[in-house]
PDB file of N, CA and C in Angstrom:
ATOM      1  N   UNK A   1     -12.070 -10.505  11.604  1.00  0.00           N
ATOM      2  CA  UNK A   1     -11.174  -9.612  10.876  1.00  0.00           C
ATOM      3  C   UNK A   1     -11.706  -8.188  10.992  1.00  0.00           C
ATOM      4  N   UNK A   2     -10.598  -7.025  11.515  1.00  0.00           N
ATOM      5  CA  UNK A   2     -11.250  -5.895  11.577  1.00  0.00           C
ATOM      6  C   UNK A   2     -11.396  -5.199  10.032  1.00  0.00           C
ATOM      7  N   UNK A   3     -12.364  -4.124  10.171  1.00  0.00           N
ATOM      8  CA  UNK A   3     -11.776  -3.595   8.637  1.00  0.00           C
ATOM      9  C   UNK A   3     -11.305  -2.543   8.402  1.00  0.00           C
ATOM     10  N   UNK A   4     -10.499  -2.645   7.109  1.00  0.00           N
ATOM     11  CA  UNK A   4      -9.091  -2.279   7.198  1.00  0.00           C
ATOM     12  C   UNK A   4      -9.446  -1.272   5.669  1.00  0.00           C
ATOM     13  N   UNK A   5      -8.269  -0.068   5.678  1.00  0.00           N
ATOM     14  CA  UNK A   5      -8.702   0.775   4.797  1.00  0.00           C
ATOM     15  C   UNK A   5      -7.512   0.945   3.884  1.00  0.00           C
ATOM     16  N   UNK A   6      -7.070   1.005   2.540  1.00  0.00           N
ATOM     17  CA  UNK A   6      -5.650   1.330   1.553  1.00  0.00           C
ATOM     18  C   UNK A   6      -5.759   2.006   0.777  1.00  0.00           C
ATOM     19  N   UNK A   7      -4.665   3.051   1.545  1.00  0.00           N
ATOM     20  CA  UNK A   7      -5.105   4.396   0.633  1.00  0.00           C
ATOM     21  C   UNK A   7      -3.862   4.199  -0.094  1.00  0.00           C
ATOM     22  N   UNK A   8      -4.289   4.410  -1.137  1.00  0.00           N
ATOM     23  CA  UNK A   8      -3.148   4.398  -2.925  1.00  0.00           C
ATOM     24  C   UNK A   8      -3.120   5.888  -2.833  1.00  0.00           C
ATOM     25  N   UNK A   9      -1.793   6.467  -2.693  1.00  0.00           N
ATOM     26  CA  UNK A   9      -1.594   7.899  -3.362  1.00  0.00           C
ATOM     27  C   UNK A   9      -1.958   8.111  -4.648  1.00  0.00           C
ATOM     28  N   UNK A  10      -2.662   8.577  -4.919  1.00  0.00           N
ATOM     29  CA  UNK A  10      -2.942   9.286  -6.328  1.00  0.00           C
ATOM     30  C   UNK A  10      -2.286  10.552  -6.690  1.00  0.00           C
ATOM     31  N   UNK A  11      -1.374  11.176  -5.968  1.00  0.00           N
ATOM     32  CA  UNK A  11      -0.458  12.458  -6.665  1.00  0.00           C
ATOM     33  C   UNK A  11       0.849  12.388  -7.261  1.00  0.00           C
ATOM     34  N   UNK A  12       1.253  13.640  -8.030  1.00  0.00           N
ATOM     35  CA  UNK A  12       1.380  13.504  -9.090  1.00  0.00           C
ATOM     36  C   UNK A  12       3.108  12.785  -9.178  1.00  0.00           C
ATOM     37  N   UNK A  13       3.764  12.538  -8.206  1.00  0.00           N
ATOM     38  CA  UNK A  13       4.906  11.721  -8.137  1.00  0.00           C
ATOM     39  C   UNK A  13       4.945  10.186  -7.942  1.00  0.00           C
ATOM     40  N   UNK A  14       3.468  10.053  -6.912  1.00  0.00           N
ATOM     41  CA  UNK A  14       3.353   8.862  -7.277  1.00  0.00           C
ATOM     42  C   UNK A  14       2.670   8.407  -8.768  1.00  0.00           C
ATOM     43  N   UNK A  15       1.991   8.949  -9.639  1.00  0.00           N
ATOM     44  CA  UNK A  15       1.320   8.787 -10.332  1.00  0.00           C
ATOM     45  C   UNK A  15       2.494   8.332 -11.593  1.00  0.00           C
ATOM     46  N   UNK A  16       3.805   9.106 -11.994  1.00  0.00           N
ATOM     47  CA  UNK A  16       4.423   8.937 -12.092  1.00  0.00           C
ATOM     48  C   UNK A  16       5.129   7.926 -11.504  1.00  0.00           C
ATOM     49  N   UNK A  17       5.177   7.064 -10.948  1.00  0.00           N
ATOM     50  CA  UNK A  17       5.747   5.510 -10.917  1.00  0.00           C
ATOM     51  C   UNK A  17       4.838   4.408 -10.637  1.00  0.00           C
ATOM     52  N   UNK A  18       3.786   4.887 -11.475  1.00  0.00           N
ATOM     53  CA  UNK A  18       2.297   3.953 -11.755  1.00  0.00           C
ATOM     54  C   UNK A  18       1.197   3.570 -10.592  1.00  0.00           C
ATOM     55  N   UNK A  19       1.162   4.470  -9.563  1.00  0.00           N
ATOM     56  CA  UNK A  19      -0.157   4.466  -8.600  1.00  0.00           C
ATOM     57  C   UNK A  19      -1.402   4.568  -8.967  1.00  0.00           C
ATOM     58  N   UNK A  20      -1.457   4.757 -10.369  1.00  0.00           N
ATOM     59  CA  UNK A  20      -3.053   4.350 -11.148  1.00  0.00           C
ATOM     60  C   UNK A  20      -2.796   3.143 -11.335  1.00  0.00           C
ATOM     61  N   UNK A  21      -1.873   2.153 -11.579  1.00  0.00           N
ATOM     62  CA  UNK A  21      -2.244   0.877 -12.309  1.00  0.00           C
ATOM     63  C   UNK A  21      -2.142   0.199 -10.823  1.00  0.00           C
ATOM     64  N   UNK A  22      -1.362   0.648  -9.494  1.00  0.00           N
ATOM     65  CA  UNK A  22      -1.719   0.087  -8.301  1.00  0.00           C
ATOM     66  C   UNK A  22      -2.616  -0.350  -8.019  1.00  0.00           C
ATOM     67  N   UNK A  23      -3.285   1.388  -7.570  1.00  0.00           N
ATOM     68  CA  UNK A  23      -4.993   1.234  -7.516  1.00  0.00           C
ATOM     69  C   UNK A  23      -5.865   0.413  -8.289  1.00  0.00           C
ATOM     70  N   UNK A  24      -5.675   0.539  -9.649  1.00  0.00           N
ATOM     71  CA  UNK A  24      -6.367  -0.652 -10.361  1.00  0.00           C
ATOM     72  C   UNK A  24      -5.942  -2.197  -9.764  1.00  0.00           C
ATOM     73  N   UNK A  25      -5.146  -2.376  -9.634  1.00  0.00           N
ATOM     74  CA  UNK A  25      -4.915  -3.721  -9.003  1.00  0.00           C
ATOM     75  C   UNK A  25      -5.492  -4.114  -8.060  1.00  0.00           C
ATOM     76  N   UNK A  26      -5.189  -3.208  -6.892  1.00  0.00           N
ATOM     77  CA  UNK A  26      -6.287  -3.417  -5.402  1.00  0.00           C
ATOM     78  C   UNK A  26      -8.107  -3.095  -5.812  1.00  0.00           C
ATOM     79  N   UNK A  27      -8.206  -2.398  -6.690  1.00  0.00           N
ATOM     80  CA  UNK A  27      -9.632  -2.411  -6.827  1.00  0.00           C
ATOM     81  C   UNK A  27      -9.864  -3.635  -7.258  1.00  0.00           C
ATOM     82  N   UNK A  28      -9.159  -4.544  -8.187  1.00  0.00           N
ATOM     83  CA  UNK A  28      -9.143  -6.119  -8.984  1.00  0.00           C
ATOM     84  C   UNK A  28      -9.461  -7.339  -7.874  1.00  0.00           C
ATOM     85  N   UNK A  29      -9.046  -6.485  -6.569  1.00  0.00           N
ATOM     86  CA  UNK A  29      -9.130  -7.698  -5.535  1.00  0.00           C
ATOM     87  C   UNK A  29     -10.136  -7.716  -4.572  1.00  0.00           C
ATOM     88  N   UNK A  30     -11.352  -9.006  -4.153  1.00  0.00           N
ATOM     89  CA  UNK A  30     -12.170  -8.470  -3.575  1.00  0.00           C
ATOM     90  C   UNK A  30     -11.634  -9.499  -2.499  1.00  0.00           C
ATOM     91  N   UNK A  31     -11.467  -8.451  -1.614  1.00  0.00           N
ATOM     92  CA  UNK A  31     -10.837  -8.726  -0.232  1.00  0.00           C
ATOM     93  C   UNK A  31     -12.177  -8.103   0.792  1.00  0.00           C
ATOM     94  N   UNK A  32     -12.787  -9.252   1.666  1.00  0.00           N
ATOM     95  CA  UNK A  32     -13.945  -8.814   2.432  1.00  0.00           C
ATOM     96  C   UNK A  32     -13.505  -7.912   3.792  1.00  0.00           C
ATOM     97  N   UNK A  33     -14.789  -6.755   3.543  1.00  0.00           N
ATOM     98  CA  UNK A  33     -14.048  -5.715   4.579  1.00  0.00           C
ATOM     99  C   UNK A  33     -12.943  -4.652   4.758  1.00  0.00           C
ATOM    100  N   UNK A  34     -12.422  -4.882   3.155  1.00  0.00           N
ATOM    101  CA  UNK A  34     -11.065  -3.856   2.698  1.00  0.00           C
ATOM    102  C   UNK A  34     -11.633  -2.927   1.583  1.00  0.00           C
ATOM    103  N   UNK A  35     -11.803  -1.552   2.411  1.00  0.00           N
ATOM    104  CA  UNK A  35     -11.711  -0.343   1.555  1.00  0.00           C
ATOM    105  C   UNK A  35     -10.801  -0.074   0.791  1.00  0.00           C
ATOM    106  N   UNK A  36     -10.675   0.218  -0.511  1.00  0.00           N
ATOM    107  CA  UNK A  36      -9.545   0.876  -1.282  1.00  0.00           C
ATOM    108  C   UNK A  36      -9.755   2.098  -1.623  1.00  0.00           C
ATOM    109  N   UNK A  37      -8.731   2.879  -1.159  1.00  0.00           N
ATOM    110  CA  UNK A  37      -9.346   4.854  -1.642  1.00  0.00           C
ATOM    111  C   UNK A  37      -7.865   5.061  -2.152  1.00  0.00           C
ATOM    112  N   UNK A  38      -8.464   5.760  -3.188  1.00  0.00           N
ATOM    113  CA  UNK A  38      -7.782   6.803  -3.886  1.00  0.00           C
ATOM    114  C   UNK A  38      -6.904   7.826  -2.921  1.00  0.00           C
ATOM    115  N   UNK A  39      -6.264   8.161  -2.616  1.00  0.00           N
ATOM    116  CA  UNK A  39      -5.959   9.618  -1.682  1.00  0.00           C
ATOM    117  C   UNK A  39      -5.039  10.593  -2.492  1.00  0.00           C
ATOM    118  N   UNK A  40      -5.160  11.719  -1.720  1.00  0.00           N
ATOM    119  CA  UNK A  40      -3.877  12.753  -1.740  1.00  0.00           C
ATOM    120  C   UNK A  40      -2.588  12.422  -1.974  1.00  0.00           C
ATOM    121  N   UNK A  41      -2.021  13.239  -1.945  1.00  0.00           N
ATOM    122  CA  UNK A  41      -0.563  13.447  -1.610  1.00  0.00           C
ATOM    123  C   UNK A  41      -0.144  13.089   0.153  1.00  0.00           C
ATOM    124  N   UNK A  42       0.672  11.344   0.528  1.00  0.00           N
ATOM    125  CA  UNK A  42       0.795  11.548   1.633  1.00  0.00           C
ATOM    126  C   UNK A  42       2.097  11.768   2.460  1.00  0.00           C
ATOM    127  N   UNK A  43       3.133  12.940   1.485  1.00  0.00           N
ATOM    128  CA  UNK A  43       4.114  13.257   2.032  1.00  0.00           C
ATOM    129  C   UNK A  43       5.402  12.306   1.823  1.00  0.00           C
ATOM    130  N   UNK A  44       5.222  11.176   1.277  1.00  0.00           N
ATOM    131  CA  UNK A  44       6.021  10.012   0.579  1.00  0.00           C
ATOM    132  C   UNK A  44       6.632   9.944  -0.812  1.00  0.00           C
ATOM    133  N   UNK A  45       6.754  11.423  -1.545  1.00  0.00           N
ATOM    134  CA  UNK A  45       6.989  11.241  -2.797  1.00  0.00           C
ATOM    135  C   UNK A  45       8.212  10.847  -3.143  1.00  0.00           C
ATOM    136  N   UNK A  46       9.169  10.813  -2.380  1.00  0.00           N
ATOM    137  CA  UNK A  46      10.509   9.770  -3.117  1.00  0.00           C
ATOM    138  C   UNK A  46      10.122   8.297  -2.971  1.00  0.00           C
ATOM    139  N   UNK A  47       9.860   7.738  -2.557  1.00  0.00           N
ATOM    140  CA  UNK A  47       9.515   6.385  -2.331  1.00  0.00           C
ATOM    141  C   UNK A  47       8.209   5.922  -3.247  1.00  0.00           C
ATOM    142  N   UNK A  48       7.526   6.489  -4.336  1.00  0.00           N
ATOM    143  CA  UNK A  48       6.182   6.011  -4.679  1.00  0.00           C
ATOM    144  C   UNK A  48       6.261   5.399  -5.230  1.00  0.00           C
ATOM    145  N   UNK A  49       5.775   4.050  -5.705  1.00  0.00           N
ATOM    146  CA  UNK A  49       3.941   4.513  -5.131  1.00  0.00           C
ATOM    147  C   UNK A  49       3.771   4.475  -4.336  1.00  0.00           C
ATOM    148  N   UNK A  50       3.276   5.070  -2.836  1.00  0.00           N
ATOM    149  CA  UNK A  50       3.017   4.736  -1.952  1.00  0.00           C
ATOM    150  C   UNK A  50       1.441   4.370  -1.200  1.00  0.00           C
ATOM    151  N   UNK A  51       1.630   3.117  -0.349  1.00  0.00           N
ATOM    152  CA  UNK A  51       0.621   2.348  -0.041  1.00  0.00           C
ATOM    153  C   UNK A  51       0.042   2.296   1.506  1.00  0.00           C
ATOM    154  N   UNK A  52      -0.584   2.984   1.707  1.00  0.00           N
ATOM    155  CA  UNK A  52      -0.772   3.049   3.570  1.00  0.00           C
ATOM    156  C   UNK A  52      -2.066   2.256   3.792  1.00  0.00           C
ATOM    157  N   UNK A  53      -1.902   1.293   4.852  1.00  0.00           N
ATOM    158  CA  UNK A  53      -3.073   0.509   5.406  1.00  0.00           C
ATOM    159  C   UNK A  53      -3.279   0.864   7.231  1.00  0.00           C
ATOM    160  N   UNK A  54      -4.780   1.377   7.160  1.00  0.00           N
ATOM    161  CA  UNK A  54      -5.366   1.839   8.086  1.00  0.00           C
ATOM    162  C   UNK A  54      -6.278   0.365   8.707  1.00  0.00           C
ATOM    163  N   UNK A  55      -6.528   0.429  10.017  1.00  0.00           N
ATOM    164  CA  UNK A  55      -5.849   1.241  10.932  1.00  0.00           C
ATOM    165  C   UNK A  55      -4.302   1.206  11.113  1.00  0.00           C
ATOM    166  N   UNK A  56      -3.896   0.117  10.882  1.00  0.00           N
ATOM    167  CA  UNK A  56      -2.391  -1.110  11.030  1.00  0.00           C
ATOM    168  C   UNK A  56      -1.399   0.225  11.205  1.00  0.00           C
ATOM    169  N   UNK A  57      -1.665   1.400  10.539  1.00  0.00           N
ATOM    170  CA  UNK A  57      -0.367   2.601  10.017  1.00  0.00           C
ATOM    171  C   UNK A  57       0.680   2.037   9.439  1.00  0.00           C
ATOM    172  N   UNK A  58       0.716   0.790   8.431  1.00  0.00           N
ATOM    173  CA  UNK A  58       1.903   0.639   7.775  1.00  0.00           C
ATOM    174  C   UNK A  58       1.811   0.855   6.340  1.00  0.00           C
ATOM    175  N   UNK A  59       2.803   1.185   6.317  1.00  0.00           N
ATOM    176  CA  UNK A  59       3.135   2.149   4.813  1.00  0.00           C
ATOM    177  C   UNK A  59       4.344   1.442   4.651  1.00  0.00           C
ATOM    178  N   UNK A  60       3.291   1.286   2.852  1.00  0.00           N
ATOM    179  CA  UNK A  60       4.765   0.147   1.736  1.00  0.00           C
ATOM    180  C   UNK A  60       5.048   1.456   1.012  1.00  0.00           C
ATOM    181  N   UNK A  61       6.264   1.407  -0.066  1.00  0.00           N
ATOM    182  CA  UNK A  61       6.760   1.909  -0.407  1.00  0.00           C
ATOM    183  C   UNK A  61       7.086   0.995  -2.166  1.00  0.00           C
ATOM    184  N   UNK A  62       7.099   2.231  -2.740  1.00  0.00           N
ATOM    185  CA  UNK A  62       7.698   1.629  -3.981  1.00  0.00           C
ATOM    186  C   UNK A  62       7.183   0.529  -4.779  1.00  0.00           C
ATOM    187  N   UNK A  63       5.734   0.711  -4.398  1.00  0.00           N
ATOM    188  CA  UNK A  63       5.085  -0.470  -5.070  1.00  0.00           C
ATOM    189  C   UNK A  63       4.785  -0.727  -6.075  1.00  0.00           C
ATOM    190  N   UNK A  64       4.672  -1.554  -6.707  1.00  0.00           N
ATOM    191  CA  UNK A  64       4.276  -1.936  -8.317  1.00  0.00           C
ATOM    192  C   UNK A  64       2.862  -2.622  -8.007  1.00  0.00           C
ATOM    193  N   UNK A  65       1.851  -2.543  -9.449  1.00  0.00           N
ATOM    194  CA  UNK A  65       1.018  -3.679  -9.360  1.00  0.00           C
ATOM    195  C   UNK A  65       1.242  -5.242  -8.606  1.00  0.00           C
ATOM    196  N   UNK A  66       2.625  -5.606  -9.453  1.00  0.00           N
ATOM    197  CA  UNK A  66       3.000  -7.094  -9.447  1.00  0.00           C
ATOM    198  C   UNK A  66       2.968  -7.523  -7.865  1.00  0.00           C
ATOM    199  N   UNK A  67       2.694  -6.574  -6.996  1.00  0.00           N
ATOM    200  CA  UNK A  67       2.915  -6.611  -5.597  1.00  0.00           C
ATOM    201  C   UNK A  67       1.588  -6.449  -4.736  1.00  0.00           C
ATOM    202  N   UNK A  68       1.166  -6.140  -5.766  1.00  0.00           N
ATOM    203  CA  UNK A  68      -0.637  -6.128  -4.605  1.00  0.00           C
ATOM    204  C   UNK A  68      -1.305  -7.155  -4.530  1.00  0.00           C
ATOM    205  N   UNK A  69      -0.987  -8.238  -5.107  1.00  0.00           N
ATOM    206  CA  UNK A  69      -1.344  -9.556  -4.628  1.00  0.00           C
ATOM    207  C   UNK A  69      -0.621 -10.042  -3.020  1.00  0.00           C
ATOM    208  N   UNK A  70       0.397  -9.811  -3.046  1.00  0.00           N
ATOM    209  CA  UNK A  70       1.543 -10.013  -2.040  1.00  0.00           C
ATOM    210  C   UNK A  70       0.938  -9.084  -0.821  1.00  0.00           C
ATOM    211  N   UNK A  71       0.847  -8.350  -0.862  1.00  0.00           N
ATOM    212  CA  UNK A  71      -0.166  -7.118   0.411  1.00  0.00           C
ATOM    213  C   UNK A  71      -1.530  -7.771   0.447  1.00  0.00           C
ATOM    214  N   UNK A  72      -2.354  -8.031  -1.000  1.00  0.00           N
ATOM    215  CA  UNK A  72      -3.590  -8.442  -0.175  1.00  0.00           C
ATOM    216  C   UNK A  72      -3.880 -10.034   0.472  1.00  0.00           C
ATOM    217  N   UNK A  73      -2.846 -10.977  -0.299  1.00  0.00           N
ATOM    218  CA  UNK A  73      -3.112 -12.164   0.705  1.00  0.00           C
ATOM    219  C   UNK A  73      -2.239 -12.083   2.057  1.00  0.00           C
ATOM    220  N   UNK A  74      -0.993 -11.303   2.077  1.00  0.00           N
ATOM    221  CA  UNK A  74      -0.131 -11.069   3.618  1.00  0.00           C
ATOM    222  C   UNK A  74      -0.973 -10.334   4.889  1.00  0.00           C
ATOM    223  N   UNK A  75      -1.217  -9.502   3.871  1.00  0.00           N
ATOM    224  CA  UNK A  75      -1.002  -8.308   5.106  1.00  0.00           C
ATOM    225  C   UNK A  75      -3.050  -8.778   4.953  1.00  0.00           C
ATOM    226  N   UNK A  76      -3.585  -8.106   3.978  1.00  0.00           N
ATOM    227  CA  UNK A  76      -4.710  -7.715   3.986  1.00  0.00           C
ATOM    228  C   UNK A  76      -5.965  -8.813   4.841  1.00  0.00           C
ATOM    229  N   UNK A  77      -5.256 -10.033   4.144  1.00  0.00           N
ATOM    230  CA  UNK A  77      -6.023 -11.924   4.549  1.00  0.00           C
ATOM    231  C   UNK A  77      -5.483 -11.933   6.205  1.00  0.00           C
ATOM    232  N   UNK A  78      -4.446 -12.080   5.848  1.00  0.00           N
ATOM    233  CA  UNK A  78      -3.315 -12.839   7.096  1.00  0.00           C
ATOM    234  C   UNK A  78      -3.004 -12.274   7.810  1.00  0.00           C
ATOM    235  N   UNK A  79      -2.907 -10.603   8.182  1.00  0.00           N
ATOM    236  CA  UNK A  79      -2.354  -9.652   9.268  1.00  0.00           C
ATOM    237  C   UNK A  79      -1.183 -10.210   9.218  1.00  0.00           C
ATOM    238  N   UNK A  80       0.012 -10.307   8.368  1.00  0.00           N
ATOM    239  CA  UNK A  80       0.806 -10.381   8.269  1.00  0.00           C
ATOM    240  C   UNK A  80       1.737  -9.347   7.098  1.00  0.00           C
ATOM    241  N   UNK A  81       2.418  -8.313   7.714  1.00  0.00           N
ATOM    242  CA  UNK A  81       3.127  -7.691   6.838  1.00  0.00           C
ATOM    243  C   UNK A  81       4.298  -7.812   5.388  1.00  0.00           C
ATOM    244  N   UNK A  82       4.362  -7.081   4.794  1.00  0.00           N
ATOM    245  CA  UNK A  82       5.268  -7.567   3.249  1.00  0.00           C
ATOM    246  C   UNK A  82       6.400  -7.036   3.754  1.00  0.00           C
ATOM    247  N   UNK A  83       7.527  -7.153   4.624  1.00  0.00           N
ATOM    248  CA  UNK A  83       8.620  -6.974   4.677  1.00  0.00           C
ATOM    249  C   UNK A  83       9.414  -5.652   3.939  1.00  0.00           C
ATOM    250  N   UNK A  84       9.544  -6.898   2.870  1.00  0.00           N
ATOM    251  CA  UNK A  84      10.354  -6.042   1.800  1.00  0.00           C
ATOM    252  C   UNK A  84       9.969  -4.779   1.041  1.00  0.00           C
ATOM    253  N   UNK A  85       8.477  -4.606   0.995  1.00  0.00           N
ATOM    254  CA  UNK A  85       7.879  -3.130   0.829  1.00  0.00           C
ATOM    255  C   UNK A  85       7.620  -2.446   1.652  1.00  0.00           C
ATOM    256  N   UNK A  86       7.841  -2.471   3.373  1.00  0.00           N
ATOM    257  CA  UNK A  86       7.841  -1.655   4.261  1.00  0.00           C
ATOM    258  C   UNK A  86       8.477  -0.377   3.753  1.00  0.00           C
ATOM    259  N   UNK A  87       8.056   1.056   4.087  1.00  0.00           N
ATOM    260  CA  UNK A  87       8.910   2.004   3.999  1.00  0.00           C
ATOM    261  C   UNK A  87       9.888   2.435   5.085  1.00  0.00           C
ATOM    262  N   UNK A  88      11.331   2.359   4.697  1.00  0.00           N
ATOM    263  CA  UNK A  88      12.404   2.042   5.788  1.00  0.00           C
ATOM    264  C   UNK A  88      12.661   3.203   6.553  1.00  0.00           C
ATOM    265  N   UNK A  89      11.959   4.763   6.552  1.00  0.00           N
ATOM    266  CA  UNK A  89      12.249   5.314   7.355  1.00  0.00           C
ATOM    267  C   UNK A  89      10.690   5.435   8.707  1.00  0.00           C
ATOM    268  N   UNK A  90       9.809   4.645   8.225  1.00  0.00           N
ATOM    269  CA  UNK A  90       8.442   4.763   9.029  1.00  0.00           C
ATOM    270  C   UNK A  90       8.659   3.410   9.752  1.00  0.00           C
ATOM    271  N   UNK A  91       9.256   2.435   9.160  1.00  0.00           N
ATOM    272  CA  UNK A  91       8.805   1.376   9.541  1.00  0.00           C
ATOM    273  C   UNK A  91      10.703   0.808   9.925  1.00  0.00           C
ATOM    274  N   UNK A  92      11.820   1.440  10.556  1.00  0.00           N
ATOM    275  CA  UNK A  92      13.171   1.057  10.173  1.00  0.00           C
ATOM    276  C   UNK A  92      13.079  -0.155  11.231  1.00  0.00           C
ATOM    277  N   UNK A  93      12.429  -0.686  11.721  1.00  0.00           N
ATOM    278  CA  UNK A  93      12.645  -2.147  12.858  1.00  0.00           C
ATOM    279  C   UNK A  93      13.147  -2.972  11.720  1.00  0.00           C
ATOM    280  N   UNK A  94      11.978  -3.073  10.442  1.00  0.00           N
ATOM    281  CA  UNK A  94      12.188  -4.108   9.579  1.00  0.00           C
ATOM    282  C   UNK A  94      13.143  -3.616   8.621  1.00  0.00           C
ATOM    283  N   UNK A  95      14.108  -2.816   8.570  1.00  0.00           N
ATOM    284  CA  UNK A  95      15.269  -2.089   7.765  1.00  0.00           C
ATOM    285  C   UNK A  95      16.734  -3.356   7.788  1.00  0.00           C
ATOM    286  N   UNK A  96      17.321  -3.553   6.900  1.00  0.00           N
ATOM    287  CA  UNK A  96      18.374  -4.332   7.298  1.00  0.00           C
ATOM    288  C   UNK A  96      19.488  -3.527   6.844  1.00  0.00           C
TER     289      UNK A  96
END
């Protein structure tokens, strides 16, 4: 497994649709080899909270806590992506 990095926006639009209690969630999970950082502002503020996993470059959108279980056994365990939290203008293959 390579390792893999999730940066939780911490600014102030995402913060406003709960990217502190995100981050608390992914910090809750000890996933071997997965950095969790705090970040900036990454240009995603209609869509927040927003969730970017490095290297992979996929960015969820609109995330809640209730959902970081769902990213860290999919995507984070399994290299398998969450679909339905893809953000649909970065990621529109998986757009329906």
């Amino acid at each position: 497994m390579s390792s893999k990095q999730v940066l939780v926006c911490q600014y102030q639009s995402c913060l406003a649709q709960g990217s502190a209690e995100v981050l608390a969630a992914f910090l809750g999970c000890s996933i071997s080899e997965v950095s969790i950082v705090p970040s900036e502002c990454q240009g995603q503020c209609n869509l927040g909270a927003t969730v970017r996993v490095l290297p992979d470059e996929i960015w969820y959108c609109r995330v809640k806590p209730s959902d970081v279980s769902a990213i860290a056994e999919s995507h984070l365990q399994n290299d398998q992506v969450v679909d339905r939290l893809l953000h649909p203008r970065i990621h529109p293959r998986y757009s329906t």
